[in-house]
Protein backbone atom coordinates (compact mmCIF):
# COMPACT_ATOMS: atom_id res chain seq x y z
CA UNK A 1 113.94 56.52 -28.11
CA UNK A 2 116.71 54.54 -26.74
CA UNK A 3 114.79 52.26 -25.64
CA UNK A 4 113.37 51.74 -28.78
CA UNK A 5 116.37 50.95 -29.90
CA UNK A 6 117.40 48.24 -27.53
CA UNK A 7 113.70 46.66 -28.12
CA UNK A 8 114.56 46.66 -31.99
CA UNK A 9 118.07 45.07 -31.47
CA UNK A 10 116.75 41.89 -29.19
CA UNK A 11 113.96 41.32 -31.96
CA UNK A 12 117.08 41.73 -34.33
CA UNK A 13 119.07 39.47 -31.97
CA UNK A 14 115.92 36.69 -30.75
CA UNK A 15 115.34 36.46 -35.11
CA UNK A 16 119.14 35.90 -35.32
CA UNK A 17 118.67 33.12 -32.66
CA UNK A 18 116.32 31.47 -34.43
CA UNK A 19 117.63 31.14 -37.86
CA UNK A 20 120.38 29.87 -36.46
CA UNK A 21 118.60 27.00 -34.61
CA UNK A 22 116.79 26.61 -38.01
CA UNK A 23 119.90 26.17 -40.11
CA UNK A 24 121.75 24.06 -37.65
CA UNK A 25 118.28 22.01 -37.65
CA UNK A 26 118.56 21.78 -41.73
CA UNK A 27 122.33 20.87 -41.74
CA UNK A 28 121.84 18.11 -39.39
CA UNK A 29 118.91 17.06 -41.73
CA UNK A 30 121.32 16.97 -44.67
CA UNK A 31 123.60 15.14 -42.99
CA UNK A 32 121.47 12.56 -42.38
CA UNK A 33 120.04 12.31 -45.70
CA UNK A 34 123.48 12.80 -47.23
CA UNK A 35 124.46 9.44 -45.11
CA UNK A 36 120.96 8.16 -46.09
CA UNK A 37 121.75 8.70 -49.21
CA UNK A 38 125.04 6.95 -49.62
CA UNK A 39 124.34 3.91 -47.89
CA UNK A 40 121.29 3.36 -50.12
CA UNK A 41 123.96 3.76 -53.48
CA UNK A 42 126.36 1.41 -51.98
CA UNK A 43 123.68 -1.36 -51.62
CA UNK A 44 122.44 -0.03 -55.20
CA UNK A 45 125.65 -0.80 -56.55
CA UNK A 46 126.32 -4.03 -54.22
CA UNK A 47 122.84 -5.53 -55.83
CA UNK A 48 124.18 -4.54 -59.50
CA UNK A 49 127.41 -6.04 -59.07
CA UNK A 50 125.82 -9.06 -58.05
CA UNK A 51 123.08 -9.01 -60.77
CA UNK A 52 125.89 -8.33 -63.60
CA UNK A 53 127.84 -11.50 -62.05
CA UNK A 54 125.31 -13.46 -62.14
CA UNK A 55 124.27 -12.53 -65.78
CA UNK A 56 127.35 -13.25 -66.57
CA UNK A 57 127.70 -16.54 -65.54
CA UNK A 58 124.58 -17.25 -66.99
CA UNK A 59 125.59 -16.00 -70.70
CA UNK A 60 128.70 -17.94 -70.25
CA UNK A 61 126.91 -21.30 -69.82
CA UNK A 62 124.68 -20.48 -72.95
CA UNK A 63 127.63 -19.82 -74.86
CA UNK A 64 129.66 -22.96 -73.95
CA UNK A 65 126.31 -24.80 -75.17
CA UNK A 66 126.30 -23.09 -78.70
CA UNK A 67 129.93 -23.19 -78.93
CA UNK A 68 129.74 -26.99 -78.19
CA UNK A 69 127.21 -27.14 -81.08
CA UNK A 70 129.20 -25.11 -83.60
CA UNK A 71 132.00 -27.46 -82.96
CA UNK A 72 129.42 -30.33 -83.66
CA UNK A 73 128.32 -28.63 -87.10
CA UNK A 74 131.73 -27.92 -88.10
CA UNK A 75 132.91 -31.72 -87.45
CA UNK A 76 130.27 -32.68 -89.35
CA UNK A 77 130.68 -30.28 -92.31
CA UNK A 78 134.65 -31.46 -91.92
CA UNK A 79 133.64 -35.04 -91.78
CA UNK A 80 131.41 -34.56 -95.11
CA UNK A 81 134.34 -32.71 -97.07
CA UNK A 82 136.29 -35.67 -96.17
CA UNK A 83 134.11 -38.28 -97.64
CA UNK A 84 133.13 -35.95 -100.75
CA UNK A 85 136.91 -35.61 -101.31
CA UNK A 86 137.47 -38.90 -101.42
CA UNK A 87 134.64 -39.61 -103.81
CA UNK A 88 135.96 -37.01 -106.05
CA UNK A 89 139.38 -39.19 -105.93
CA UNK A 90 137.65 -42.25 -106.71
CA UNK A 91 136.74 -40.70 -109.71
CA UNK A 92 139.53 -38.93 -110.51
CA UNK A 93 141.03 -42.31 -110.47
CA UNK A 94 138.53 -44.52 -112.33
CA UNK A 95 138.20 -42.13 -115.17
């Protein structure tokens, strides 16, 4: 019976073996991936920052053109009161 015994508690201790090989085999594997992992969201966010930059550099040219314009409507529109203002005077004056 003793012996038994002794058989049952090196299975007991050869399992325990094991799973511990296994686990130290699946926490090196989630260190790696972990690592993996966050080098993989670093260039992720190195490639956004750099797309976002040069989006923005892109919508700032394309605004500097329609601002330009604006300004060009609005001197015109300026230019136009002008000229129907003094129109108006000549009138004003004549009649």
């Amino acid at each position: 019976m003793d012996t038994d015994i002794k058989n049952e508690f090196d299975a007991v201790r050869e399992d325990l073996r094991s799973l511990r090989a296994q686990v130290g085999n699946v926490d090196a594997q989630v260190r790696e991936v972990d690592t993996r992992l966050g080098t993989e969201i670093r260039n992720v966010e190195t490639t956004l920052r750099q797309e976002i930059r040069e989006e923005g550099i892109v919508t700032r040219r394309h605004f500097d053109v329609v601002a330009e314009s604006l300004r060009d409507d609005i001197r015109m529109i300026a230019e136009g009161v002008i000229a129907l203002d003094a129109k108006v005077q000549t009138i004003r004056d004549s009649g």
